[in-house]
C-alpha atoms as a PDB file:
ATOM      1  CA  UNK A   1       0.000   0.000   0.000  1.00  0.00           C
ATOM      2  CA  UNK A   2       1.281   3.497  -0.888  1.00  0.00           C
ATOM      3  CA  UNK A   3       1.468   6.067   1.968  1.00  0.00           C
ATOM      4  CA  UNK A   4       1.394   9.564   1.219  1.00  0.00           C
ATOM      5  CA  UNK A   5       0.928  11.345   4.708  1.00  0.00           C
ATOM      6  CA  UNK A   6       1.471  15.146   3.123  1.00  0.00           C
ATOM      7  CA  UNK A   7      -1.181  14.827   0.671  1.00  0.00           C
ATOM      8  CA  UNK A   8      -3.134  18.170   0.987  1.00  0.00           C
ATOM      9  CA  UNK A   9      -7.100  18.197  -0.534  1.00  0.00           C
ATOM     10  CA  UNK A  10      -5.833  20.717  -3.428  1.00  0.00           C
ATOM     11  CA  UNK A  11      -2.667  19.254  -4.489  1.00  0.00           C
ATOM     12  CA  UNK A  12      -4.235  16.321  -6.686  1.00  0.00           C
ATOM     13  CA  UNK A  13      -6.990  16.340  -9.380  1.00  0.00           C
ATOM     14  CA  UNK A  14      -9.050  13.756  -9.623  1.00  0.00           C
ATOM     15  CA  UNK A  15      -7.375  11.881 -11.746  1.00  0.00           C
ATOM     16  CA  UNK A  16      -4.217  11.968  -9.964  1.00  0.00           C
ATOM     17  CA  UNK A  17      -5.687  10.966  -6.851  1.00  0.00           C
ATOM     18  CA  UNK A  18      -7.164   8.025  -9.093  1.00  0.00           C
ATOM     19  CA  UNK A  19      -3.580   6.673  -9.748  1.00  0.00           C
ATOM     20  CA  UNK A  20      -2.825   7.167  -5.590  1.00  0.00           C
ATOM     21  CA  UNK A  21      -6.223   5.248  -4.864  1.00  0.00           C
ATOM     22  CA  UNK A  22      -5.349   2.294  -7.296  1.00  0.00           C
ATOM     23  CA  UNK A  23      -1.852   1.806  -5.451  1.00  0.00           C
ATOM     24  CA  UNK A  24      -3.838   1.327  -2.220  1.00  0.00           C
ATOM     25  CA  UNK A  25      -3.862   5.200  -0.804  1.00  0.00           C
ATOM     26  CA  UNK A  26      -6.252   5.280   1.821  1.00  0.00           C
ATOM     27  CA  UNK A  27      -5.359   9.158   2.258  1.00  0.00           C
ATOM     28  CA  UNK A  28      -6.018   9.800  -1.429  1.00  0.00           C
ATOM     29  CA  UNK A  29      -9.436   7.791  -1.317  1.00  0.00           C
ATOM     30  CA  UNK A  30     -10.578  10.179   1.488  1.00  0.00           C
ATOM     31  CA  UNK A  31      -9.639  13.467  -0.098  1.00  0.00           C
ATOM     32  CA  UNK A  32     -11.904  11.807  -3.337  1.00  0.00           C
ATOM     33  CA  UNK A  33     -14.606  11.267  -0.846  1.00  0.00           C
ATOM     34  CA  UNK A  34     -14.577  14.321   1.048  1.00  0.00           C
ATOM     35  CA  UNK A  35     -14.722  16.038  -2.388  1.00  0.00           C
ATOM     36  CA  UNK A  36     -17.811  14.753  -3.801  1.00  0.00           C
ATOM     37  CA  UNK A  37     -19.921  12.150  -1.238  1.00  0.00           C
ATOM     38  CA  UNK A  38     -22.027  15.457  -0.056  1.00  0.00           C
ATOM     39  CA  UNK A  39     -22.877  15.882  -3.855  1.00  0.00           C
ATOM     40  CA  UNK A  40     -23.389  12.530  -4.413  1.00  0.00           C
ATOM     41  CA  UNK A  41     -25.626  12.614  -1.150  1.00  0.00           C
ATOM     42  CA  UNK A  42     -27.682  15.651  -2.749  1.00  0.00           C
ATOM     43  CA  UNK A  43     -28.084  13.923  -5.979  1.00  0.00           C
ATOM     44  CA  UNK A  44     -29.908  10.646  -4.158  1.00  0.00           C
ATOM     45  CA  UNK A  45     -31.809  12.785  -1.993  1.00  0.00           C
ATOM     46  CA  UNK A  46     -33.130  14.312  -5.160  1.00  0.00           C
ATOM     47  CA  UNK A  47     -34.371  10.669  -6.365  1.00  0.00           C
ATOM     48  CA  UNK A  48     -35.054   8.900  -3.166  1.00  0.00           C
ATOM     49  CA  UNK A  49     -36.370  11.189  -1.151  1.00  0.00           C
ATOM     50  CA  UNK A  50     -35.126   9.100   1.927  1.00  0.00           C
ATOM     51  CA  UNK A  51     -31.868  10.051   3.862  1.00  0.00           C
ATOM     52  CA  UNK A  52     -31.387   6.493   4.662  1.00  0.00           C
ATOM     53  CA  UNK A  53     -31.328   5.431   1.345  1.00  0.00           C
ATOM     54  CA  UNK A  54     -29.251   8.112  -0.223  1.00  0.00           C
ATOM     55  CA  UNK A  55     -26.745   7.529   2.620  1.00  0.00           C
ATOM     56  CA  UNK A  56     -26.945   3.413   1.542  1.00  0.00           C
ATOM     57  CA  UNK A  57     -26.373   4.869  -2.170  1.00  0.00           C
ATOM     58  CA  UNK A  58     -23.327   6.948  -0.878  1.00  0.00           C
ATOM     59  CA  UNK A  59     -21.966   4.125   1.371  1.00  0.00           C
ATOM     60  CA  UNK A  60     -22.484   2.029  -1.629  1.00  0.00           C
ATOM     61  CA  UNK A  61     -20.627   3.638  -4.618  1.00  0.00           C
ATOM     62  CA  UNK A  62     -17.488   4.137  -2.620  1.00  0.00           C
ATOM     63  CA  UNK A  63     -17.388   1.617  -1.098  1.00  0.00           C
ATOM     64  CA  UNK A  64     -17.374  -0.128  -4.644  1.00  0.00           C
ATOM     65  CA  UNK A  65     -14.689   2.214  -5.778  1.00  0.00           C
ATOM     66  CA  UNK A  66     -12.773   1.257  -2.941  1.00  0.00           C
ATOM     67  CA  UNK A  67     -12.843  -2.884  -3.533  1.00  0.00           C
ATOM     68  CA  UNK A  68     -12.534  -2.515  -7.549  1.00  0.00           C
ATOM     69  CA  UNK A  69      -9.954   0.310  -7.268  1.00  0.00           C
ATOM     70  CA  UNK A  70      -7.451  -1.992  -9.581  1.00  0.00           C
ATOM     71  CA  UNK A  71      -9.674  -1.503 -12.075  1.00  0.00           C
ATOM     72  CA  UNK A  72      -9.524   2.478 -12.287  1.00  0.00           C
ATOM     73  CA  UNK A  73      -9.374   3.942 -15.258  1.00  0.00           C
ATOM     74  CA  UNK A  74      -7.054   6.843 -14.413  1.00  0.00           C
ATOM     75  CA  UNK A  75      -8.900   9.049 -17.146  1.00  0.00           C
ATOM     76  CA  UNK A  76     -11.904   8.496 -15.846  1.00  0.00           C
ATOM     77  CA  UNK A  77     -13.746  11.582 -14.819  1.00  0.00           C
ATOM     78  CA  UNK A  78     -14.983  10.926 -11.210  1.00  0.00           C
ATOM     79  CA  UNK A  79     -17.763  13.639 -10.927  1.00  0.00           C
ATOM     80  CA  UNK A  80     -19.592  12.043 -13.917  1.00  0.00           C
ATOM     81  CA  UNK A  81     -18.965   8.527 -12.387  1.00  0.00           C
ATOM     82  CA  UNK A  82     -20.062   9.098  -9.416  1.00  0.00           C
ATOM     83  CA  UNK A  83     -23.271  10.994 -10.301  1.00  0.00           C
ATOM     84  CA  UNK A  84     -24.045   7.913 -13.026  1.00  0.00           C
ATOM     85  CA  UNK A  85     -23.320   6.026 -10.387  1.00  0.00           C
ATOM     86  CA  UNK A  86     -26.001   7.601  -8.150  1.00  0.00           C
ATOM     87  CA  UNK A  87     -28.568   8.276 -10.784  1.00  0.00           C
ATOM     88  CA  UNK A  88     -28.577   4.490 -11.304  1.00  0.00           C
ATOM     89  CA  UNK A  89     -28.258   3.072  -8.638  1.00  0.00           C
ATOM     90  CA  UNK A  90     -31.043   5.366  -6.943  1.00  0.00           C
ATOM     91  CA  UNK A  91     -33.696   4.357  -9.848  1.00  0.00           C
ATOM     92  CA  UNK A  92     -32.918   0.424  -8.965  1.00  0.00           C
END
């Protein structure tokens, strides 16, 4: 696992803290969901209606980012993942 204990929250765009979260950084993963699980929150509220179940969609897409995070696509642009993410998941 990489360790990066200096990472600040505006060093790294998404996409480099995509390469840090595929080699395992746990610091870089937070900074990613400090940055956009509020958003992501709004966006299921918006479907659901329930803050139970947009904090279950929440809990759910990182937590699948975090278990597939060998899979990243470094070019991937997060904030449209994660709202796709949300959108779908929230009309299941």
């Amino acid at each position: 696992m990489e360790s990066d204990n200096k990472i600040s929250p505006s060093a790294f765009n998404d996409r480099e803290l995509a390469g840090k979260i595929k080699l395992g950084n746990q610091l870089a993963f937070a900074i990613l969901y400090d940055r956009y699980h509020k958003k992501v929150y709004t966006l299921a509220m918006r479907y659901l209606k329930s803050k139970e179940m947009a904090e279950d969609v929440v809990q759910d897409i990182f937590i699948k980012l975090w278990t597939n995070r060998l899979k990243i696509d470094e070019s991937l642009n997060f904030k449209s993942y994660l709202f796709t993410s949300a959108k779908i998941i929230s009309l299941m």
